[in-house]
N, C-alpha and C. Protein backbone atom coordinates (compact mmCIF):
# COMPACT_ATOMS: atom_id res chain seq x y z
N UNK A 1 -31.64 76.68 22.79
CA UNK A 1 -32.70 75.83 23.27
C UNK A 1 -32.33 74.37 22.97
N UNK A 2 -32.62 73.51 23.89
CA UNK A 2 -32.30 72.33 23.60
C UNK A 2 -33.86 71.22 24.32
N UNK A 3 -33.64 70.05 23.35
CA UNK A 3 -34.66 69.30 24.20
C UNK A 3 -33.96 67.86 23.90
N UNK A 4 -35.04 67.08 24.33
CA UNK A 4 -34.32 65.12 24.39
C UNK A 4 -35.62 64.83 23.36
N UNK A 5 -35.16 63.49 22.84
CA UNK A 5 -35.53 62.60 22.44
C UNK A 5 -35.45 61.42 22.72
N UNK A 6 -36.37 60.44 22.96
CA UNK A 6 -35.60 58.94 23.92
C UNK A 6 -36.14 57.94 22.60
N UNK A 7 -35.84 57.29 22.01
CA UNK A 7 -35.93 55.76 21.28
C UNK A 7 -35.63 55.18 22.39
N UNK A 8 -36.44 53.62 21.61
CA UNK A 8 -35.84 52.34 23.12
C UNK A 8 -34.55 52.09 23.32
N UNK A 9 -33.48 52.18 22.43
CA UNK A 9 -32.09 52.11 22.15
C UNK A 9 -31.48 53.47 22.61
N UNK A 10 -31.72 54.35 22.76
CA UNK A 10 -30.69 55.93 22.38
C UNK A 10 -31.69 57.37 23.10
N UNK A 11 -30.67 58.25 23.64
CA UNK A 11 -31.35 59.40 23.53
C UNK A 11 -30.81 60.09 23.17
N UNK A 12 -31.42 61.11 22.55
CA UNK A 12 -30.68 62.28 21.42
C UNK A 12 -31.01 63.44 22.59
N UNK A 13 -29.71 64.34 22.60
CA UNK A 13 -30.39 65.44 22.45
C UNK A 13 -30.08 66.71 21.47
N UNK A 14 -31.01 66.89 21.58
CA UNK A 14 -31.15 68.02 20.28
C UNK A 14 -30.97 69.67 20.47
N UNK A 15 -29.80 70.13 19.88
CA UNK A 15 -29.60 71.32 20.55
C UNK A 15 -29.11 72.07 19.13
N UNK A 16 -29.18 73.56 19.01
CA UNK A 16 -29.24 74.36 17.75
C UNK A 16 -27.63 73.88 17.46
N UNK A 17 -27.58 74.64 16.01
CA UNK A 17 -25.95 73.77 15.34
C UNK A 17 -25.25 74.91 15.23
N UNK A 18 -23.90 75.00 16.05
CA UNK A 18 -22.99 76.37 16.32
C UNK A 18 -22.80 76.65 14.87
N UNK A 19 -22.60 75.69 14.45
CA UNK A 19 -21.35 76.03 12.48
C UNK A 19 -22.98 76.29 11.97
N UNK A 20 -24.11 76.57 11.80
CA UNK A 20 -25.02 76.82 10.43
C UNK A 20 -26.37 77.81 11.04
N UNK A 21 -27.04 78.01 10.54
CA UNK A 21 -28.33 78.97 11.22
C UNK A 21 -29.31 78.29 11.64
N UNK A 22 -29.56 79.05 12.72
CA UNK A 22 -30.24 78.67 13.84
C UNK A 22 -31.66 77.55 13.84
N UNK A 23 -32.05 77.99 12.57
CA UNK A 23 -33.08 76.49 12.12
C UNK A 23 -32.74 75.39 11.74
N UNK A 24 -31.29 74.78 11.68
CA UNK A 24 -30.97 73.66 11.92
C UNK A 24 -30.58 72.96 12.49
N UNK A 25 -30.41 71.86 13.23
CA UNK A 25 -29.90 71.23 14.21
C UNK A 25 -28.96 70.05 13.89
N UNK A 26 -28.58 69.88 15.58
CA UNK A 26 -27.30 69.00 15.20
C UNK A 26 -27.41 68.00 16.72
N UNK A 27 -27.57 66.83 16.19
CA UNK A 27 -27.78 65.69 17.23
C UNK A 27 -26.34 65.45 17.74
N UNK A 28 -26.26 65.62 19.24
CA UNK A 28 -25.19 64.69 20.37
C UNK A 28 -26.07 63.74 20.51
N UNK A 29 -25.53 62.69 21.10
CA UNK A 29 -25.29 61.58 21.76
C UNK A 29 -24.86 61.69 22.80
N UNK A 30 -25.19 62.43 24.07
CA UNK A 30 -24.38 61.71 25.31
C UNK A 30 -24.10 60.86 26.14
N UNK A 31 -24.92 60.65 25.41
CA UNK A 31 -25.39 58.69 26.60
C UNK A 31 -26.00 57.69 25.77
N UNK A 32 -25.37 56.43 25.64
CA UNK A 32 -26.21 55.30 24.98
C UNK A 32 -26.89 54.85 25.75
N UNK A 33 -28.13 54.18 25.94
CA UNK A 33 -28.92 53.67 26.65
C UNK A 33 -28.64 52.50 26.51
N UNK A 34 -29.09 51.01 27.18
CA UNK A 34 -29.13 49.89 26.82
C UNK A 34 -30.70 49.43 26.93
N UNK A 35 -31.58 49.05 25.92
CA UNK A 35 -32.88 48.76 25.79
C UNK A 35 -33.26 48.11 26.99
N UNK A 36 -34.48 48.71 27.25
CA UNK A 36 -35.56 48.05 28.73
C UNK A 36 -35.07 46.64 28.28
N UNK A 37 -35.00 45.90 29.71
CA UNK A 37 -35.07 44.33 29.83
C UNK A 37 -36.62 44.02 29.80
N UNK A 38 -37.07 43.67 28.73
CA UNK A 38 -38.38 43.04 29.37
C UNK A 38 -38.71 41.84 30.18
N UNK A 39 -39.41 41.28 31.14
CA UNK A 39 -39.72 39.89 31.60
C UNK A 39 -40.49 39.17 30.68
N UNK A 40 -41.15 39.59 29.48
CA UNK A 40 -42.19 38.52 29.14
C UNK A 40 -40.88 38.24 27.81
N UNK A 41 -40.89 36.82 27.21
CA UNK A 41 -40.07 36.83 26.05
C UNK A 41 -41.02 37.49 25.24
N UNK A 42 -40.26 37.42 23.91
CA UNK A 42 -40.84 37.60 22.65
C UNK A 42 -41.40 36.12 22.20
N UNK A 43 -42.61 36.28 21.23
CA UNK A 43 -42.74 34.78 20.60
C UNK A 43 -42.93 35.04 19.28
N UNK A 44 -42.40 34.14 18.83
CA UNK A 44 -42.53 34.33 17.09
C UNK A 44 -43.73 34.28 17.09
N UNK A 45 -44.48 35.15 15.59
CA UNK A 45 -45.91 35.18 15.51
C UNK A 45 -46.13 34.25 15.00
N UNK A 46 -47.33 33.96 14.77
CA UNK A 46 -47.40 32.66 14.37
C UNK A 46 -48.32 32.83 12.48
N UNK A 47 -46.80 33.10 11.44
CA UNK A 47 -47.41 32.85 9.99
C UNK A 47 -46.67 31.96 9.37
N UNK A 48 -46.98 31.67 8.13
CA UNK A 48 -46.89 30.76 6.67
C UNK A 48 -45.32 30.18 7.58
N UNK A 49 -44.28 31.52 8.20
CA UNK A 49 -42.77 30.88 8.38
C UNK A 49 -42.62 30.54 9.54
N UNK A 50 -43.63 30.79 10.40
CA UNK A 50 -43.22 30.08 11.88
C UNK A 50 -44.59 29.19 12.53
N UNK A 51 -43.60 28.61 13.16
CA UNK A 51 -44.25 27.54 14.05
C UNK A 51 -45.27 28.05 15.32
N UNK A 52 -45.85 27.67 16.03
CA UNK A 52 -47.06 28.05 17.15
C UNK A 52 -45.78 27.79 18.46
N UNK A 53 -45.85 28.60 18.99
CA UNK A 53 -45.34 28.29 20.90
C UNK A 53 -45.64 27.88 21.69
N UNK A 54 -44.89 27.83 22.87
CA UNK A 54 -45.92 27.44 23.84
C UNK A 54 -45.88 28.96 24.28
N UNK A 55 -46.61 28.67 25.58
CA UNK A 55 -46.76 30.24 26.81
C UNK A 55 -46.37 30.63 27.01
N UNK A 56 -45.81 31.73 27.44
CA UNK A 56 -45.60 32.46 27.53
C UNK A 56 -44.85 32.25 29.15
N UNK A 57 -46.02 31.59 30.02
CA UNK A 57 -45.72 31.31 31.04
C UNK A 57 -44.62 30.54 31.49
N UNK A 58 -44.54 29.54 30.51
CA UNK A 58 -43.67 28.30 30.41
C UNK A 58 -41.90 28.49 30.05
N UNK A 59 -42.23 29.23 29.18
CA UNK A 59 -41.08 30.22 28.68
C UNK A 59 -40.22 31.44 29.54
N UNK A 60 -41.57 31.83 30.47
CA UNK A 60 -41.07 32.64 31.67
C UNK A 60 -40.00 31.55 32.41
N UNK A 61 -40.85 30.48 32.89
CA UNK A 61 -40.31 29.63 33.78
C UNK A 61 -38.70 29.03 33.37
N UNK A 62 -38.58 29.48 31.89
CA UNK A 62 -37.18 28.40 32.00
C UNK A 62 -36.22 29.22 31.38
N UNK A 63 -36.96 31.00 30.87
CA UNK A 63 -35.52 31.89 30.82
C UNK A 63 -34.87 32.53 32.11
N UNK A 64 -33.72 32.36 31.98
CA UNK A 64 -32.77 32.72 33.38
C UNK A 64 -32.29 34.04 33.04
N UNK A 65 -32.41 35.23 33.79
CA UNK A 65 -31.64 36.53 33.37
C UNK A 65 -29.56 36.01 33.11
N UNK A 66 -29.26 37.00 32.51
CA UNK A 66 -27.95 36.30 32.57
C UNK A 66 -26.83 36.82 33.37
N UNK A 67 -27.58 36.86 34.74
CA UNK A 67 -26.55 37.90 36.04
C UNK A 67 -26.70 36.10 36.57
N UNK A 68 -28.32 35.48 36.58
CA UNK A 68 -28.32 34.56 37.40
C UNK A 68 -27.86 33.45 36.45
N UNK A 69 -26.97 33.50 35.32
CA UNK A 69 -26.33 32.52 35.16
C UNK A 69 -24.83 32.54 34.38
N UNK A 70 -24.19 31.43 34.64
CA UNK A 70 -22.80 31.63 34.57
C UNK A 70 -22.29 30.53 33.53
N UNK A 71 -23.86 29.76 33.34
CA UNK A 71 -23.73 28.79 31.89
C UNK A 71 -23.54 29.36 30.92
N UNK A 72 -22.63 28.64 29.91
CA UNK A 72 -22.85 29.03 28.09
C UNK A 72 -24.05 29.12 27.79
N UNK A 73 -24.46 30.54 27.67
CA UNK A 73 -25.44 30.63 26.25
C UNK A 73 -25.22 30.22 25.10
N UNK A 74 -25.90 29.53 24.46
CA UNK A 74 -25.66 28.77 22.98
C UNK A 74 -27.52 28.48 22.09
N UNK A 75 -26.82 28.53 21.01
CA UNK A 75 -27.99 28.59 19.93
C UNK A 75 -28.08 27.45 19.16
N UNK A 76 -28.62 26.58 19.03
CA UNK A 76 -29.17 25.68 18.10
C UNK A 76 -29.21 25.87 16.77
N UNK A 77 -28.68 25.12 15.67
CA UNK A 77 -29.09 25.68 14.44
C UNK A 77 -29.01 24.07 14.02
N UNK A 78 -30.25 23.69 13.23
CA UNK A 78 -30.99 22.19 12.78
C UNK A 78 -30.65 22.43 11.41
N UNK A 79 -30.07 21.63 10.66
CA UNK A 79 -30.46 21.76 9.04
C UNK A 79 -31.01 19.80 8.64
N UNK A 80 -31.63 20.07 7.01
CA UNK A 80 -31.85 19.11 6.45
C UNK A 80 -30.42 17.95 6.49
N UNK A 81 -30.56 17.09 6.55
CA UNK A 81 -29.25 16.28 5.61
C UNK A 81 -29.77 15.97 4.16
N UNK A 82 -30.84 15.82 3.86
CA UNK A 82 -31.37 15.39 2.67
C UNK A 82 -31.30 16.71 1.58
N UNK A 83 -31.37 17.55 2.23
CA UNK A 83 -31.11 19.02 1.74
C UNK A 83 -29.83 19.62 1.54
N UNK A 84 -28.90 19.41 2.70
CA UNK A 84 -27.41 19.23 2.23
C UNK A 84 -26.69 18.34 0.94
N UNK A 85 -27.69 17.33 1.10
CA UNK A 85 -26.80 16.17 -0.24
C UNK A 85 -27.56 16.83 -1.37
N UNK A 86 -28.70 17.40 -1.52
CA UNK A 86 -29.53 17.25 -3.15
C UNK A 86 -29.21 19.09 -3.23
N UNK A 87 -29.35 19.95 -2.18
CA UNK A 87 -29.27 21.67 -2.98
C UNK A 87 -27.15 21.69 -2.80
N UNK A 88 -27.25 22.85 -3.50
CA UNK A 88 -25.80 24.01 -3.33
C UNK A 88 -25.69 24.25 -1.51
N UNK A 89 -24.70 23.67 -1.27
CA UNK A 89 -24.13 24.15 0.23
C UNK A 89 -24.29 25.43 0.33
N UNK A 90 -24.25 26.10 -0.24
CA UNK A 90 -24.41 27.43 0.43
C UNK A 90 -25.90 28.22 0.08
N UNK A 91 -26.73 26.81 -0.47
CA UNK A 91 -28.36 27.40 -0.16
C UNK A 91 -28.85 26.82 1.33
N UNK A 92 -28.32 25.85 1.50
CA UNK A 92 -28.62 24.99 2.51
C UNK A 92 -28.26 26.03 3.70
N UNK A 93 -26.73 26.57 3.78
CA UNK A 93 -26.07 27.35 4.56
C UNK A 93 -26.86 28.87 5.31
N UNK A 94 -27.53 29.15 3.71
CA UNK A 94 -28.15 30.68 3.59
C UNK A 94 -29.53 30.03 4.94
N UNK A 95 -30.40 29.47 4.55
CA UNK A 95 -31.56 28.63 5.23
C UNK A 95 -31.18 28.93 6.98
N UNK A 96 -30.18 28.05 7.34
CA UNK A 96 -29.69 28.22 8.54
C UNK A 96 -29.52 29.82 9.23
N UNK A 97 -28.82 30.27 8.24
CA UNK A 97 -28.88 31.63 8.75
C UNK A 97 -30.33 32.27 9.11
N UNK A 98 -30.64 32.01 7.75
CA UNK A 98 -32.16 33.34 8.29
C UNK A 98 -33.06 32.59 9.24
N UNK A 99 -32.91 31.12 9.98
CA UNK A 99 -33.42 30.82 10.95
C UNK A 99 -32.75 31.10 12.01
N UNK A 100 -31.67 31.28 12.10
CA UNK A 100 -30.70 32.14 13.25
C UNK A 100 -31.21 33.45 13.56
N UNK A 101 -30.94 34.15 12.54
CA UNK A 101 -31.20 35.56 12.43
C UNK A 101 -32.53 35.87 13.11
N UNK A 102 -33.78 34.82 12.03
CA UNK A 102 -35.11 35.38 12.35
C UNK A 102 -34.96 35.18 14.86
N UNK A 103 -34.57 34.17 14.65
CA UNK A 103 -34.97 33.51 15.81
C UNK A 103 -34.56 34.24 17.06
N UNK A 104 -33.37 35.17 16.96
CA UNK A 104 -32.73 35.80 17.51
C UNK A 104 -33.09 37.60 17.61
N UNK A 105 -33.58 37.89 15.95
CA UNK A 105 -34.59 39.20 16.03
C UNK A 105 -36.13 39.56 16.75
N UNK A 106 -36.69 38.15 16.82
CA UNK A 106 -37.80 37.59 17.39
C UNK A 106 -37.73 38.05 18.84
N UNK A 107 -36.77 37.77 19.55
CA UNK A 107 -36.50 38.00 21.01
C UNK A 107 -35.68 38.59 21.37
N UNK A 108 -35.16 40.05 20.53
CA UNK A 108 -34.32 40.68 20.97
C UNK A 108 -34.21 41.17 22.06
N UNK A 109 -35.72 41.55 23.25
CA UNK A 109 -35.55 42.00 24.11
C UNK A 109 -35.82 40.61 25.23
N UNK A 110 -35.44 39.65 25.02
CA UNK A 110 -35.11 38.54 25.77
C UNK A 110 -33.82 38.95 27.12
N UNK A 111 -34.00 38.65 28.07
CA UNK A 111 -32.24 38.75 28.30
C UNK A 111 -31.35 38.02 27.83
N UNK A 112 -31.40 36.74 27.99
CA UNK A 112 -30.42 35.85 27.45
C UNK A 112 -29.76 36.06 26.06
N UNK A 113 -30.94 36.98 25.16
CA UNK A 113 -30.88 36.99 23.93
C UNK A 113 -29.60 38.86 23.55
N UNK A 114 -30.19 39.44 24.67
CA UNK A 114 -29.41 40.68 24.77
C UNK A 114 -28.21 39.98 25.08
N UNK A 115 -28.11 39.52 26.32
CA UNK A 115 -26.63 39.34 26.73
C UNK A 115 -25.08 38.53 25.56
N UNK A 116 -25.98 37.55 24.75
CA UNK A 116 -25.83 36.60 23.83
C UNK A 116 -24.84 38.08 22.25
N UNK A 117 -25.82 38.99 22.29
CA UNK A 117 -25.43 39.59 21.70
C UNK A 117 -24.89 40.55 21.57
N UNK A 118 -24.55 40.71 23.26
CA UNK A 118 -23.84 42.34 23.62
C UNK A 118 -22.52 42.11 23.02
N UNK A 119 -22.14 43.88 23.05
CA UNK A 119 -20.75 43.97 22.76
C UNK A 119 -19.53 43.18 23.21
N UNK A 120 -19.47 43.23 24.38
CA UNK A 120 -18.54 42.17 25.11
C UNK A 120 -18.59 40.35 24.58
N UNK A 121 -19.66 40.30 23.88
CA UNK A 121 -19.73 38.64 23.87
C UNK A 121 -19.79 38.22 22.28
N UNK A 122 -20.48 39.90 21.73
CA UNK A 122 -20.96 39.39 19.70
C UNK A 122 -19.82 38.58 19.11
N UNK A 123 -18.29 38.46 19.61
CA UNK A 123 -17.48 38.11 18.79
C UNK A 123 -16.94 36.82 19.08
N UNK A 124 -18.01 36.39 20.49
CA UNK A 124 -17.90 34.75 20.74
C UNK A 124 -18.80 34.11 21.03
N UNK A 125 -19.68 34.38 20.14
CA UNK A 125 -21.40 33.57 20.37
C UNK A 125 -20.64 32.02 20.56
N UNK A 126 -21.83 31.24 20.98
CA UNK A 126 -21.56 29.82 20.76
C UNK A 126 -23.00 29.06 19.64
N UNK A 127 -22.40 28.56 18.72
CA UNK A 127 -23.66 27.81 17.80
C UNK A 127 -23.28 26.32 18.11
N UNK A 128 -24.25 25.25 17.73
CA UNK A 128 -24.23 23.88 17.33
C UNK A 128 -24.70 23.87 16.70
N UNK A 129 -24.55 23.41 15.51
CA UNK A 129 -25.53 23.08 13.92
C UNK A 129 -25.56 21.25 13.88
N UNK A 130 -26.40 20.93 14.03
CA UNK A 130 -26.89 19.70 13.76
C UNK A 130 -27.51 19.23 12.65
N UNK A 131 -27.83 17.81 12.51
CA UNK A 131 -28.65 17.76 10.88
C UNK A 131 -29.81 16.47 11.49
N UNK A 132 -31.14 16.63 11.02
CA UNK A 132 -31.61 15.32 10.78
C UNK A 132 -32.23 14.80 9.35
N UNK A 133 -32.54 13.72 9.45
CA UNK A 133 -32.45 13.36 8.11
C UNK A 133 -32.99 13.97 6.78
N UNK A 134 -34.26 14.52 7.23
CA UNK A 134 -35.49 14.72 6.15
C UNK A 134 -36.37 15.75 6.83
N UNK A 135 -37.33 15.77 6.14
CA UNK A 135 -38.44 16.73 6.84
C UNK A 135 -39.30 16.36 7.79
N UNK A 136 -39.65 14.82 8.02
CA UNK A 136 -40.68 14.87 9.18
C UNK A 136 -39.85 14.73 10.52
N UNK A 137 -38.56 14.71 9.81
CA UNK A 137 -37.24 14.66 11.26
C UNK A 137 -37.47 16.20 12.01
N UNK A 138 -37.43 17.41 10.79
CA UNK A 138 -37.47 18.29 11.20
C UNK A 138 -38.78 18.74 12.25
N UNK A 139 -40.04 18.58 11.31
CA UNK A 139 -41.07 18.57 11.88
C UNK A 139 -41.21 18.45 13.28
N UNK A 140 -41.07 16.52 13.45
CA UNK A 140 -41.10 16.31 14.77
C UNK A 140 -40.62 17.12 15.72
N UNK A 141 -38.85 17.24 15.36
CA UNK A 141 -38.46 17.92 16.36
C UNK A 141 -38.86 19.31 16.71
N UNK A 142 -39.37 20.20 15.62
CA UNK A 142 -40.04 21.02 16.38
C UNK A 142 -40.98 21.07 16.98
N UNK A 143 -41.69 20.19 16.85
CA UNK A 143 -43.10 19.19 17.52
C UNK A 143 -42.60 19.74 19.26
N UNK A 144 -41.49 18.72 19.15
CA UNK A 144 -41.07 18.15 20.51
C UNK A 144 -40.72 19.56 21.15
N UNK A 145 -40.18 20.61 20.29
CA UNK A 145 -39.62 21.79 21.22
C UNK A 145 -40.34 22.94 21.17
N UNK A 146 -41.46 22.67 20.77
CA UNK A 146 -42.73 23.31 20.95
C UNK A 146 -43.93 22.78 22.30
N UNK A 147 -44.11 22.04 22.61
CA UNK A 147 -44.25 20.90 23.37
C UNK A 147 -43.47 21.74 25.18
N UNK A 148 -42.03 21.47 24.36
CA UNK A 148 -41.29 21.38 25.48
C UNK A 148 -40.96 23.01 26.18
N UNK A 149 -41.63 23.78 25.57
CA UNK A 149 -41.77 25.23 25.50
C UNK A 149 -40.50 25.94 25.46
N UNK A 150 -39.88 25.45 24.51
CA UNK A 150 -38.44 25.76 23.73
C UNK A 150 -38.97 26.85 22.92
N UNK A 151 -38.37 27.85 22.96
CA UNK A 151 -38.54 29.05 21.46
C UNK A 151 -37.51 28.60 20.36
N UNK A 152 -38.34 28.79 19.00
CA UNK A 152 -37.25 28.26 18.31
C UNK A 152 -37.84 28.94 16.74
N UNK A 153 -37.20 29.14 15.91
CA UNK A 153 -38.03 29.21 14.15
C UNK A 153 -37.72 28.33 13.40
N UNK A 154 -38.65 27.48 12.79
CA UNK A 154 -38.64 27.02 11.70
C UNK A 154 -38.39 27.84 10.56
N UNK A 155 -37.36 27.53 9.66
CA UNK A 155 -37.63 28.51 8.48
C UNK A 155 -38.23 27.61 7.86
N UNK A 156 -39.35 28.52 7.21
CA UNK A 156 -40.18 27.61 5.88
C UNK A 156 -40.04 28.04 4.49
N UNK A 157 -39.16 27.85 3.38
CA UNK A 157 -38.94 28.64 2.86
C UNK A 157 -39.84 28.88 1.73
N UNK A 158 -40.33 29.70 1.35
CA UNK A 158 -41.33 30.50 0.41
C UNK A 158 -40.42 30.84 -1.14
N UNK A 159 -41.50 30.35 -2.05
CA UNK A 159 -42.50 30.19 -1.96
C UNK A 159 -42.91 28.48 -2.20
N UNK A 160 -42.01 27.72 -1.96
CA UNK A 160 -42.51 26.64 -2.04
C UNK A 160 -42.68 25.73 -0.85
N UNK A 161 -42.67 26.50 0.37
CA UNK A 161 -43.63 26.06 1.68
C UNK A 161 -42.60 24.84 1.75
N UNK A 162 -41.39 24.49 1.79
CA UNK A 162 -40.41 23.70 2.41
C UNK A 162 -40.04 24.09 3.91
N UNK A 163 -39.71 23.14 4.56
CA UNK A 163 -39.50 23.65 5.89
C UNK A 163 -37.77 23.16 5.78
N UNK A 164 -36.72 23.91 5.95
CA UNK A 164 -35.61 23.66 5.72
C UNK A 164 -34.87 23.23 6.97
N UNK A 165 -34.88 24.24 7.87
CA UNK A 165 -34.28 24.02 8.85
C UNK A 165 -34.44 24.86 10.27
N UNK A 166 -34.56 24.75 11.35
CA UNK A 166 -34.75 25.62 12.62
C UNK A 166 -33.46 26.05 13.29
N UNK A 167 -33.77 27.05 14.00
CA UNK A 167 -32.47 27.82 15.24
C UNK A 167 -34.06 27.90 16.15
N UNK A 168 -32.90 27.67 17.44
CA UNK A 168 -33.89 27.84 18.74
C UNK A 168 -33.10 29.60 18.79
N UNK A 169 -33.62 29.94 20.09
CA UNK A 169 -33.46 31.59 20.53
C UNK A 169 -31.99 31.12 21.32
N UNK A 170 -31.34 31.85 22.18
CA UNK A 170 -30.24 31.41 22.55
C UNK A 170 -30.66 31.13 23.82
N UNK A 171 -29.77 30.20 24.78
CA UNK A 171 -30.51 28.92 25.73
C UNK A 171 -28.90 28.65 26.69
N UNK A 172 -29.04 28.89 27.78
CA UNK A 172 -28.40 27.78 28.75
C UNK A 172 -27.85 26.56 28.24
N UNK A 173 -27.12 26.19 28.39
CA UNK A 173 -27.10 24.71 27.49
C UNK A 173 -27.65 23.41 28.34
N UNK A 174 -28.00 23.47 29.57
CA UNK A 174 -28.34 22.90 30.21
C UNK A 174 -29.93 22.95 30.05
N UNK A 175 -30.64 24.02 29.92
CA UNK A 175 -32.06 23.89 29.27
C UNK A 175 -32.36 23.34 28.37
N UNK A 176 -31.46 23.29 27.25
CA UNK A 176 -32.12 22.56 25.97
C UNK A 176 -31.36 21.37 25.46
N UNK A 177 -30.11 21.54 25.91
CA UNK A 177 -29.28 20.15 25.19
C UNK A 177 -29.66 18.86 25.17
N UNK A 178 -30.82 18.57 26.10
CA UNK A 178 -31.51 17.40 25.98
C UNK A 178 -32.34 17.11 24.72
N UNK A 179 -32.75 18.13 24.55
CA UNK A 179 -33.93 17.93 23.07
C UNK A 179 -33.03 17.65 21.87
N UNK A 180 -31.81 17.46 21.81
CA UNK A 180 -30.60 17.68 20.81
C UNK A 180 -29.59 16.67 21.18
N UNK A 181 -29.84 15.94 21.97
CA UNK A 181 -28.76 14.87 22.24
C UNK A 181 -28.58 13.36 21.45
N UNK A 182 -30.06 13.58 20.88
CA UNK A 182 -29.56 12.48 19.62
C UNK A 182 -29.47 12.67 18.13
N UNK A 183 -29.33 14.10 18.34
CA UNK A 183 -28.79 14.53 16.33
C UNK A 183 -27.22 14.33 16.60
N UNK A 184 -27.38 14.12 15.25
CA UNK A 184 -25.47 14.18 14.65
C UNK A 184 -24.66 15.69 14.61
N UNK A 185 -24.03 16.02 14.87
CA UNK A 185 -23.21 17.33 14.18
C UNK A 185 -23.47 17.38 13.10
N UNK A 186 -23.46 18.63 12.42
CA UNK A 186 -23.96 18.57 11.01
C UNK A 186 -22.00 18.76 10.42
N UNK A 187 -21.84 17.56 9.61
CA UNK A 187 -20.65 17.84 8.86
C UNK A 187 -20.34 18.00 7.39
């Protein structure tokens, strides 16, 4: 006897196990699935570590599936400079990440965000890490790319409610490189 199992990722099927007795089983794999594309993005929720969005609608309007585009996908990653000179580089470093990470788990079922991370591409993402000066640098700018109905996370880091640094979701570079054209490279 055999039956399926479907997760959004995988279907199992489940069929009795030749090598042991008959009440145990033994999962194949015959087929990987690739997760439903959804149309609506994901939006970060909105607590203590993230910022408010815009719509949903707005966000519709300016993600491109990635059949209909042939631009670099690329990810944003903002850090402090004031935070680079006064903590350990590699607290500053850690910060960046889990605003990558979060920003990118947030919208996994994005397309841009699938394609960004498929097999064929995981081993040549594209990042820009930028810096602005201080915190109301940061602020603003997420002001502005909140506003501009940019998806993006602030990390805020807990528990002392610092806002360190943001990653947008991954982006066309032609959609967002404007909101980013007057930070520095972060060096």
């Amino acid at each position: 006897m055999a039956f399926t199992i479907s997760f959004p990722m995988f279907r199992f099927l489940l069929t009795p196990s030749a090598s042991s007795i008959s009440t145990s089983t033994a999962i194949r794999v015959p087929h990987l699935h690739a997760p439903t594309l959804s149309t609506r993005p994901t939006l970060l929720s909105s607590n203590s570590m993230s910022q408010p969005l815009a719509d949903s609608q707005t966000i519709a309007n300016q993600t491109q599936s990635p059949s209909e585009n042939a631009e670099v996908v690329l990810q944003y990653v903002v850090l402090r400079r004031d935070l680079i000179d006064t903590w350990p580089l590699g607290s500053v470093v850690t910060q960046g990440c889990h605003a990558s990470v979060s920003a990118v788990w947030a919208n996994k079922d994005d397309p841009l965000t699938i394609d960004y991370c498929s097999p064929e591409k995981i081993d040549s993402m594209h990042k820009v890490t930028l810096e602005v000066k201080g915190e109301a640098q940061i602020k603003n700018l997420s002001e502005k790319l909140t506003s501009g109905g940019i998806i993006h996370k602030m990390w805020i880091e807990q528990p002392e409610n610092i806002p360190t640094c943001l990653a947008t979701k991954p982006y066309p570079k032609s959609v967002v490189s404007s909101y980013f054209k007057k930070l520095k490279l972060c060096k």
